[in-house]
C-alpha atoms as a PDB file:
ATOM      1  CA  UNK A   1      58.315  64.806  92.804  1.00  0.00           C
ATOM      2  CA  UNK A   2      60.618  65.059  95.324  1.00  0.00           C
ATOM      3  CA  UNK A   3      58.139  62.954  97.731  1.00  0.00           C
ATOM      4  CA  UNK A   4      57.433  60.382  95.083  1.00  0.00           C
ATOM      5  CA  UNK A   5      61.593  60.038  95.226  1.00  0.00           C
ATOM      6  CA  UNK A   6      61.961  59.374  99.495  1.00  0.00           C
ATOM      7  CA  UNK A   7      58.811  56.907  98.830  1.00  0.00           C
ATOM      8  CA  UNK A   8      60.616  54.988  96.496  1.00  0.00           C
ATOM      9  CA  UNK A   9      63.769  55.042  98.610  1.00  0.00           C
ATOM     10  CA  UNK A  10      61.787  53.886 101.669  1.00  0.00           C
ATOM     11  CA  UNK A  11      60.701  51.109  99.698  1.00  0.00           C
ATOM     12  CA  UNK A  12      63.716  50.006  97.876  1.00  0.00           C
ATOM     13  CA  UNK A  13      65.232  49.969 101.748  1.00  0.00           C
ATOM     14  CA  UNK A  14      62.479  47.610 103.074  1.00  0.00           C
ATOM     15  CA  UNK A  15      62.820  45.194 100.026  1.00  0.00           C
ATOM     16  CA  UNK A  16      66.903  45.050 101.009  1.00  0.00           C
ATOM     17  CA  UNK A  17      66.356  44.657 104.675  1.00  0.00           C
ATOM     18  CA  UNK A  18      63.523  41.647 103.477  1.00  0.00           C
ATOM     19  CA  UNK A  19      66.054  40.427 101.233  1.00  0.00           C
ATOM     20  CA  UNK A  20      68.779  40.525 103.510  1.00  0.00           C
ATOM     21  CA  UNK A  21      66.332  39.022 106.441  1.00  0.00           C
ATOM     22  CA  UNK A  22      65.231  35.910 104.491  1.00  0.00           C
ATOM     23  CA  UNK A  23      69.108  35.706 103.474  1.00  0.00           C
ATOM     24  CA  UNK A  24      70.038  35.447 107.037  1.00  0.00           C
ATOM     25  CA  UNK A  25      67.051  33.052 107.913  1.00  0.00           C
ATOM     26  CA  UNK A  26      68.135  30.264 105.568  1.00  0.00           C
ATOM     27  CA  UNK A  27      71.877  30.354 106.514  1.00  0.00           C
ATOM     28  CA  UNK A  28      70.832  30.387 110.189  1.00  0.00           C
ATOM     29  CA  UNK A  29      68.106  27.404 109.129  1.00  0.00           C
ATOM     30  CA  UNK A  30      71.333  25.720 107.107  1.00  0.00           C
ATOM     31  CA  UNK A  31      73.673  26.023 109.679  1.00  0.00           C
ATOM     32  CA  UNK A  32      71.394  25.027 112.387  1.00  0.00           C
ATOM     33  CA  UNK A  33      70.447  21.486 110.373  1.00  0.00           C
ATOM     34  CA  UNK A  34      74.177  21.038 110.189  1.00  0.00           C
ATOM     35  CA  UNK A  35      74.702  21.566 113.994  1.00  0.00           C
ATOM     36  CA  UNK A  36      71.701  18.944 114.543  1.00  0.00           C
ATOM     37  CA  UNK A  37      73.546  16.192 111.713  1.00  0.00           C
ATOM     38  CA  UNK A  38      76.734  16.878 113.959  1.00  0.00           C
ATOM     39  CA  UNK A  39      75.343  15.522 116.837  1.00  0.00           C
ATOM     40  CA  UNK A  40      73.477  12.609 115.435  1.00  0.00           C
ATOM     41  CA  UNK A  41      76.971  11.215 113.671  1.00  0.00           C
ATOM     42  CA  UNK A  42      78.177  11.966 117.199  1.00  0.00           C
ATOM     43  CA  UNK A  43      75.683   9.900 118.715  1.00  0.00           C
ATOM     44  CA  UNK A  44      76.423   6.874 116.456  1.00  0.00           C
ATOM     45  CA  UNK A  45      79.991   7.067 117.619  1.00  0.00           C
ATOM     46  CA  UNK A  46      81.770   9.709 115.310  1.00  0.00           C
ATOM     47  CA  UNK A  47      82.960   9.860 111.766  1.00  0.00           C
ATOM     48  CA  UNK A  48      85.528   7.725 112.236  1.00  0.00           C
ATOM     49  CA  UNK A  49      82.763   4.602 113.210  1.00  0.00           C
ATOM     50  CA  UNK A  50      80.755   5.997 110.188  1.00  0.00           C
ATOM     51  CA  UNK A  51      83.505   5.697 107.537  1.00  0.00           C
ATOM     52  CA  UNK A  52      84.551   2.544 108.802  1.00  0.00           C
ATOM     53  CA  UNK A  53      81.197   0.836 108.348  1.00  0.00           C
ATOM     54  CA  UNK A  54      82.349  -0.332 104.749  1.00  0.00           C
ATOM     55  CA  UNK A  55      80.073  -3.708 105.071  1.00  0.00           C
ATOM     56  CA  UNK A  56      77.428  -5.284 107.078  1.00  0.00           C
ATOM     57  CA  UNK A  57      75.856  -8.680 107.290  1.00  0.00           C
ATOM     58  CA  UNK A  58      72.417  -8.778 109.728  1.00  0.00           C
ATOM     59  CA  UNK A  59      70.083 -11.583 111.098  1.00  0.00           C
ATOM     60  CA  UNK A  60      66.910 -11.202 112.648  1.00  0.00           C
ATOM     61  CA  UNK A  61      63.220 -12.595 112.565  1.00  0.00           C
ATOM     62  CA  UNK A  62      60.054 -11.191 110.640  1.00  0.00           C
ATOM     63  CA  UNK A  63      56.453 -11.203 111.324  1.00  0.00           C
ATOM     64  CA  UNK A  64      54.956  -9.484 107.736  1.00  0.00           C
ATOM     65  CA  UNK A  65      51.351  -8.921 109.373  1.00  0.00           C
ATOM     66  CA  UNK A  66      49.610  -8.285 105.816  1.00  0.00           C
ATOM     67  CA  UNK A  67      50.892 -11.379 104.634  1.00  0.00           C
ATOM     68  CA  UNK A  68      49.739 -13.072 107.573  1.00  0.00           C
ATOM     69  CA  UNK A  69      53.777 -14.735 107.833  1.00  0.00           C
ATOM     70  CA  UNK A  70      56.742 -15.125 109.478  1.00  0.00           C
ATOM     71  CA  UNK A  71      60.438 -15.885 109.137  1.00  0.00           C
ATOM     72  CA  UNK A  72      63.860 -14.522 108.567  1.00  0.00           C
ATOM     73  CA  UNK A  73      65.025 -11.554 107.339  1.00  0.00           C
ATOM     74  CA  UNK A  74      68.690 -11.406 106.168  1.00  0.00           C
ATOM     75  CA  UNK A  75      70.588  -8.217 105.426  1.00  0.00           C
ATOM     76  CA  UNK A  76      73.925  -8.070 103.636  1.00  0.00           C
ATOM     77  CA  UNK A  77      75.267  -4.206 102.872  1.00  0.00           C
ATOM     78  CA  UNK A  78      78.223  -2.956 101.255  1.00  0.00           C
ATOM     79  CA  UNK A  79      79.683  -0.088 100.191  1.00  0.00           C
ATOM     80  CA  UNK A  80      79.372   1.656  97.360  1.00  0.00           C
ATOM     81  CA  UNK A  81      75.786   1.097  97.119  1.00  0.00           C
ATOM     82  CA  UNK A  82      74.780  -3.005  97.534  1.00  0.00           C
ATOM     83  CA  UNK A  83      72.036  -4.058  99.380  1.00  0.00           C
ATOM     84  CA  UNK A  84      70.617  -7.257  99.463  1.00  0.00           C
ATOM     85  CA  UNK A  85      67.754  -8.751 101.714  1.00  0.00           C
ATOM     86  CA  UNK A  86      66.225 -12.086 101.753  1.00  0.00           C
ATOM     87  CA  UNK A  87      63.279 -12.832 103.182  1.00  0.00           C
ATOM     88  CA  UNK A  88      62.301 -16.328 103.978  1.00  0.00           C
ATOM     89  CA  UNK A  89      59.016 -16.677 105.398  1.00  0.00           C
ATOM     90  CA  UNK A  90      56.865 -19.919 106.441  1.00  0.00           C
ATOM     91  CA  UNK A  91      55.080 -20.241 102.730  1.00  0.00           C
ATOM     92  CA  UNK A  92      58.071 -18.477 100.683  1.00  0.00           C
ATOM     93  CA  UNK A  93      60.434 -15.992 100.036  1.00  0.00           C
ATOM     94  CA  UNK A  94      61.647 -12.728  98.715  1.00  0.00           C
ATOM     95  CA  UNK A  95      64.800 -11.324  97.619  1.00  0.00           C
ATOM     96  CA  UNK A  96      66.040  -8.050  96.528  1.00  0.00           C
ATOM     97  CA  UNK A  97      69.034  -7.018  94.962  1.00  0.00           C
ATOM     98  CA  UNK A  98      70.316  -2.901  94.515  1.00  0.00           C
ATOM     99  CA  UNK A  99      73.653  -3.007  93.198  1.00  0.00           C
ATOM    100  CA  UNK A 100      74.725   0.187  91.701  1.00  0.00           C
ATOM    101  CA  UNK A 101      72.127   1.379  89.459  1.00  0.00           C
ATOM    102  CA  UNK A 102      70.350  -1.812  89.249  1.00  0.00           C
ATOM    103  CA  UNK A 103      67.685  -3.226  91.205  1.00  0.00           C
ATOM    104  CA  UNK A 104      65.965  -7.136  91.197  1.00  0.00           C
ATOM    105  CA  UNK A 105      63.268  -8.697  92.865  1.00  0.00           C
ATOM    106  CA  UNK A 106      62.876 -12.815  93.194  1.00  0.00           C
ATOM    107  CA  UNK A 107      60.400 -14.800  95.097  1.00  0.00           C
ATOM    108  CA  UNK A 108      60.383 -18.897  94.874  1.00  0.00           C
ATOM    109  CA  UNK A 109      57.954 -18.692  92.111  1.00  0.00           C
ATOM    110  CA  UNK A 110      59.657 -16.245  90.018  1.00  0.00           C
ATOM    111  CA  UNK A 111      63.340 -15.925  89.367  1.00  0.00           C
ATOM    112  CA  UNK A 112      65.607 -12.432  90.071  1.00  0.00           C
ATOM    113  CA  UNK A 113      64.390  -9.863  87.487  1.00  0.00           C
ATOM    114  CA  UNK A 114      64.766  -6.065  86.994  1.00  0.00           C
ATOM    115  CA  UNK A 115      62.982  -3.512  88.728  1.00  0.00           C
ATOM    116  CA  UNK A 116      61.865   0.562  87.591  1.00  0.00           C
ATOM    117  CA  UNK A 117      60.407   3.213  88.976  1.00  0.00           C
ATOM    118  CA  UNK A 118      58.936   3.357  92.407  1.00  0.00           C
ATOM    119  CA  UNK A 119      59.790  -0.428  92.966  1.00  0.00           C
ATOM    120  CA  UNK A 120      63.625   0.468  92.273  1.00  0.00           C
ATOM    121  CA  UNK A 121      63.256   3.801  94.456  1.00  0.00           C
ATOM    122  CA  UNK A 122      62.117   1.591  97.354  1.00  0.00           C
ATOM    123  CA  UNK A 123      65.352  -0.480  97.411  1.00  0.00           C
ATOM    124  CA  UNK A 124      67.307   2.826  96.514  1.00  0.00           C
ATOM    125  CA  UNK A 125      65.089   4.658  99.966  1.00  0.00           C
ATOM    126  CA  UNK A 126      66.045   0.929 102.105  1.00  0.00           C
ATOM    127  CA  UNK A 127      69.873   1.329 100.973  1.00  0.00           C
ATOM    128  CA  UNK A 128      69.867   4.979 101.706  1.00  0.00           C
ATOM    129  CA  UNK A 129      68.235   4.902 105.276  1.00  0.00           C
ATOM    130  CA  UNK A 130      70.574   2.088 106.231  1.00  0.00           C
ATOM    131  CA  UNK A 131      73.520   4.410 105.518  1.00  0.00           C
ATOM    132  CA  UNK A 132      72.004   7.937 105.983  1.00  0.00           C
ATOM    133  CA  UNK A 133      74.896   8.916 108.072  1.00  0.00           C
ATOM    134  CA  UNK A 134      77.450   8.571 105.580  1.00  0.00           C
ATOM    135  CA  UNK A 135      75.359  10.355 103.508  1.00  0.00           C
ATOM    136  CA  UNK A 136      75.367  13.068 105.567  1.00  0.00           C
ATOM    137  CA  UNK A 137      79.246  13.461 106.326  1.00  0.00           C
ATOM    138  CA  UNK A 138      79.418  13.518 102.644  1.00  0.00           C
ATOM    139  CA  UNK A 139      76.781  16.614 101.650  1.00  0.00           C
ATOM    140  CA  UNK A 140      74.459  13.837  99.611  1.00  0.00           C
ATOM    141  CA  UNK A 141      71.828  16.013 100.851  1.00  0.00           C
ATOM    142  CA  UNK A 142      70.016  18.703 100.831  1.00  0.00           C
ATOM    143  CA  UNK A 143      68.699  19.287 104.334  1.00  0.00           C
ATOM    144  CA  UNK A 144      65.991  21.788 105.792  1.00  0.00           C
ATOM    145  CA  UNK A 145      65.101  21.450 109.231  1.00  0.00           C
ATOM    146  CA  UNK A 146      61.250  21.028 109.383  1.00  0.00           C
ATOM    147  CA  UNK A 147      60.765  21.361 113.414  1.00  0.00           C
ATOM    148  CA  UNK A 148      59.847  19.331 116.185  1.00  0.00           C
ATOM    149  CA  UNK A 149      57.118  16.493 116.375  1.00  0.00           C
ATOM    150  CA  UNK A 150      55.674  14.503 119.087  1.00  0.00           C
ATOM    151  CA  UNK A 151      57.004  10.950 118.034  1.00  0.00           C
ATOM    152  CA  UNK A 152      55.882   8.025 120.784  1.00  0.00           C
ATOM    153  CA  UNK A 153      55.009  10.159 123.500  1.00  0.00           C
ATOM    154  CA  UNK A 154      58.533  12.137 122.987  1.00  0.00           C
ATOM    155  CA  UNK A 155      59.828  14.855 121.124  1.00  0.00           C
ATOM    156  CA  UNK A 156      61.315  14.331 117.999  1.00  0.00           C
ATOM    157  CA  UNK A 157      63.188  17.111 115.189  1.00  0.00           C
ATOM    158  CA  UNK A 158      62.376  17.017 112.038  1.00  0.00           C
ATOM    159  CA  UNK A 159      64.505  17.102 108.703  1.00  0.00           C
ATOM    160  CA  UNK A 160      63.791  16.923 105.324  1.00  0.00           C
ATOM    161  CA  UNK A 161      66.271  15.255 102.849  1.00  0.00           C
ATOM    162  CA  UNK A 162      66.246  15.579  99.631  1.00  0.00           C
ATOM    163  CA  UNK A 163      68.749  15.119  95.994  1.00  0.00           C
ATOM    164  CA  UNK A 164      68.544  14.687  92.528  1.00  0.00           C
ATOM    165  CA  UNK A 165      67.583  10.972  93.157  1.00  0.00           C
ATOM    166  CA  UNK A 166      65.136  11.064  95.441  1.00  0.00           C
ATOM    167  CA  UNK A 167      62.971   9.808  97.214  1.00  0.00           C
ATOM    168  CA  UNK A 168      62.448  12.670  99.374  1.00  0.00           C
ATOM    169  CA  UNK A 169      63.178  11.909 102.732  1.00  0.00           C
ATOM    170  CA  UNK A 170      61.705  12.987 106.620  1.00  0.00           C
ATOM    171  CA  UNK A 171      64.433  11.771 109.765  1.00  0.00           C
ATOM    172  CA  UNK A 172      63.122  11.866 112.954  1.00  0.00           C
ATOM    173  CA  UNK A 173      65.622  12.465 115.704  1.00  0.00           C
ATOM    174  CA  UNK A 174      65.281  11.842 119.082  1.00  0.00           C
ATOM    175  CA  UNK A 175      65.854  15.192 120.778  1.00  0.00           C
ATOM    176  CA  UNK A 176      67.332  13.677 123.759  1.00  0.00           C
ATOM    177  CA  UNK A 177      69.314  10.543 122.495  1.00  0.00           C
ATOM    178  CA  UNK A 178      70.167  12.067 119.070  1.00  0.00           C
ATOM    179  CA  UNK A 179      69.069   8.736 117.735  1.00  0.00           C
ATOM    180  CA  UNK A 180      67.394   8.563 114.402  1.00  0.00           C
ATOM    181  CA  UNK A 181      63.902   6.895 115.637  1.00  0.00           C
ATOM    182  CA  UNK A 182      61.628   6.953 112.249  1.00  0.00           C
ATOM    183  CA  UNK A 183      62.263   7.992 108.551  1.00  0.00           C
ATOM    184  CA  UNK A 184      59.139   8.694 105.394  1.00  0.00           C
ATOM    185  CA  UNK A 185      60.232   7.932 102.237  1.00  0.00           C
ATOM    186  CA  UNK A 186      57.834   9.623  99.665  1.00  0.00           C
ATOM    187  CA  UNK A 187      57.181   8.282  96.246  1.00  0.00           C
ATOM    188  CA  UNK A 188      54.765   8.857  93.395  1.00  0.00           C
ATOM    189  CA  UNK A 189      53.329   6.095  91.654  1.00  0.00           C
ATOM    190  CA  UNK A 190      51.946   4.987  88.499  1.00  0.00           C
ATOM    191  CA  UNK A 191      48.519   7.057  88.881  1.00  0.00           C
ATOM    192  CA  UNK A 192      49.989  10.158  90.481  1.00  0.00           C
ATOM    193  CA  UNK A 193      49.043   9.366  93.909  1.00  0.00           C
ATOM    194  CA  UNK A 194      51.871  10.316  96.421  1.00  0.00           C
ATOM    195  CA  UNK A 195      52.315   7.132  98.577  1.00  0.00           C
ATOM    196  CA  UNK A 196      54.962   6.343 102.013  1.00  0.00           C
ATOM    197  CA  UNK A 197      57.512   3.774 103.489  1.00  0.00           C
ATOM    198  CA  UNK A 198      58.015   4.068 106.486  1.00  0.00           C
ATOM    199  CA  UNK A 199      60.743   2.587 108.906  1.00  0.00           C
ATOM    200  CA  UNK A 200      60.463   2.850 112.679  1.00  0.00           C
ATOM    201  CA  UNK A 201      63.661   2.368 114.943  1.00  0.00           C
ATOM    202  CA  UNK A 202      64.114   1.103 118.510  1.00  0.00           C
ATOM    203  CA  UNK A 203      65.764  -0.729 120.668  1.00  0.00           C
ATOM    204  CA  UNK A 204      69.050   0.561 120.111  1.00  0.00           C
ATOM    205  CA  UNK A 205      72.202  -1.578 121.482  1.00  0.00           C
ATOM    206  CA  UNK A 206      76.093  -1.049 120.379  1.00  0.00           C
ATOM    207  CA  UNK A 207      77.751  -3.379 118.020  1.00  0.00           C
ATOM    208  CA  UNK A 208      81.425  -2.505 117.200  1.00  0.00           C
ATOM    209  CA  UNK A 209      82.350   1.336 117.335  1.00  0.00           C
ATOM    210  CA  UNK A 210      78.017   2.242 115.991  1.00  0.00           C
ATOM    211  CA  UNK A 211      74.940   1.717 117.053  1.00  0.00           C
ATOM    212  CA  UNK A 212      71.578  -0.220 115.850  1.00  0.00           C
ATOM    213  CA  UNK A 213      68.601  -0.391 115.969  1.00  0.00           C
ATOM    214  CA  UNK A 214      67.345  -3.730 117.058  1.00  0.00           C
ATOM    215  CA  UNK A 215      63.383  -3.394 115.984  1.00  0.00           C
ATOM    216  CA  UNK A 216      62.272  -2.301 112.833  1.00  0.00           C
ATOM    217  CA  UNK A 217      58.828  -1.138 112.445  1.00  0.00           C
ATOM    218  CA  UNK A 218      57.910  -1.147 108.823  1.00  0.00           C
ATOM    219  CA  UNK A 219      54.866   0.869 107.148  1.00  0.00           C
ATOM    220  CA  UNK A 220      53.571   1.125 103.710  1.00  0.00           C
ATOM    221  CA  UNK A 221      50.955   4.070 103.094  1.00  0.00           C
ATOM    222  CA  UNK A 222      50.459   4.738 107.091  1.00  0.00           C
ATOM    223  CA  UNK A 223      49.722   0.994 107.096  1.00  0.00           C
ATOM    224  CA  UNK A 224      51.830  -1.046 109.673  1.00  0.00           C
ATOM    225  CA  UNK A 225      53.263  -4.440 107.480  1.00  0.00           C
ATOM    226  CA  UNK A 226      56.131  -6.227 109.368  1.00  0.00           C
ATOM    227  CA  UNK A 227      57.415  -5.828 112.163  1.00  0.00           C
ATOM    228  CA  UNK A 228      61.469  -7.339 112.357  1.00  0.00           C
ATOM    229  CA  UNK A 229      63.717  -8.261 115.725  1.00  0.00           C
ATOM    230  CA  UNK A 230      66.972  -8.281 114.799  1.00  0.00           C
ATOM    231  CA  UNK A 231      69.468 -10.594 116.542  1.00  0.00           C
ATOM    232  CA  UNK A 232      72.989  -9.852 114.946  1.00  0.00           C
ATOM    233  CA  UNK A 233      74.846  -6.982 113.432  1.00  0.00           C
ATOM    234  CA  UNK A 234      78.497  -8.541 112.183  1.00  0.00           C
ATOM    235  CA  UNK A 235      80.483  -4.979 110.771  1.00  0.00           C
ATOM    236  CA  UNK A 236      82.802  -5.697 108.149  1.00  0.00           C
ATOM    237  CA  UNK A 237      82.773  -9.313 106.948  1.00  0.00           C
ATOM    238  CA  UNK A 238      84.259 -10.216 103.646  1.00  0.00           C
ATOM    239  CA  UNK A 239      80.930  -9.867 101.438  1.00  0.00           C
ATOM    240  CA  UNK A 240      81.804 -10.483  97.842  1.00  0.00           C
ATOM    241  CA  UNK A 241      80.536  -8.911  95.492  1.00  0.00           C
ATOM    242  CA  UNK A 242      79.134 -11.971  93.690  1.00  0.00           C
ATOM    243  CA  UNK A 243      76.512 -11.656  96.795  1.00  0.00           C
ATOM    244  CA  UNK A 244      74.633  -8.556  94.683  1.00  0.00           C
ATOM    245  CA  UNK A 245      74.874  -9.896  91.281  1.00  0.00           C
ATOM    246  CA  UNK A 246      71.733 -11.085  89.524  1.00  0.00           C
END
């Protein structure tokens, strides 16, 4: 009896030291992804440029390779949570609205109407990759670090967002520049089927106290779509809000 009694000690001791182990391993994992978020904000120029990026208005030129098009892309941003992008190509044009809650889609044949599900989650996924940084210095996430990829011939860490929202979310970060160079959206659609977006950054230049990327790379289901040069970043211009209504 006495045996049976040490056994069951012995064991009861591994399962706390297991316990305790795994404990350890996710606040080392947790405070390790925090270290690595430091260092990107840093990268971008700080909090301080973060915070202060309350609105943006962008220019740049697309070529949408599935559409077999090309022509501007315009970007106006603004805190809390408006996004609008207009795309006018050769043969015609796009817009999309998020503004709060809300999200519209336009083209010149159909007028600005409501989107749901995984058509609203890709202008919620745009709006939140624009601004991921904020989200970070403000805990919107939950982040695990996923480890270290080869990403265009360099090596890249990994981490997984993810919150209540969604769409779950992979950053790439360079490991030298501390530059966010890629991010996966994932989203499930109508028949089940997991799907991606993805957006691939380069070309990095300074405008005001941050810095952006200056070619996007754009992917839909590992699928390369557009491809957009950007030629202006203006931070902070007087964006009303009339410029995300409906």
């Amino acid at each position: 009896m006495k045996r049976y009694w040490y056994a069951g000690l012995i064991l009861l001791s591994l399962v706390v030291r297991i316990q305790a182990a795994v404990a350890t391993d996710t606040r080392e994992q947790s405070g390790d992804s925090k270290a690595l978020v430091a260092t990107v904000i840093a990268a971008y120029g700080g909090e301080k440029a973060v915070e202060g990026m309350k609105s943006v208005y962008a220019i740049g030129d697309i070529n949408a390779f599935m559409r077999q098009d090309q022509g501007k892309y315009e970007l106006s941003f603004k805190r809390p949570r408006k996004l609008r992008v207009d795309t006018r190509y050769q043969r015609s044009n796009e817009t999309r609205i998020l503004n709060g809650d809300n999200g519209y889609r336009g083209t010149n044949e159909t007028p600005l109407s409501p989107v749901k599900d995984h058509r609203y989650l890709a202008m919620v996924y745009q709006y939140k990759h624009f601004d991921v940084l904020y989200g970070f210095i403000h805990d919107y996430y939950a982040i695990t670090r996923k480890g270290k990829e080869v990403y265009n011939g360099k090596i890249a860490e990994v981490l997984h967002l993810t919150d209540q929202e969604g769409p779950p979310m992979d950053v790439f970060v360079d490991s030298e520049t501390r530059y966010i160079v890629k991010v996966t959206g994932y989203f499930t659609v109508a028949d089940g089927r997991v799907t991606t977006l993805s957006s691939e950054f380069s070309d990095f230049k300074k405008a005001a106290d941050t810095v952006f990327p200056y070619k996007i790379t754009n992917h839909a289901g590992g699928q390369k779509i557009a491809e957009t040069s950007m030629r202006t970043y203006t931070i902070n211009p007087a964006l009303s809000d009339a410029v995300f209504a409906p």
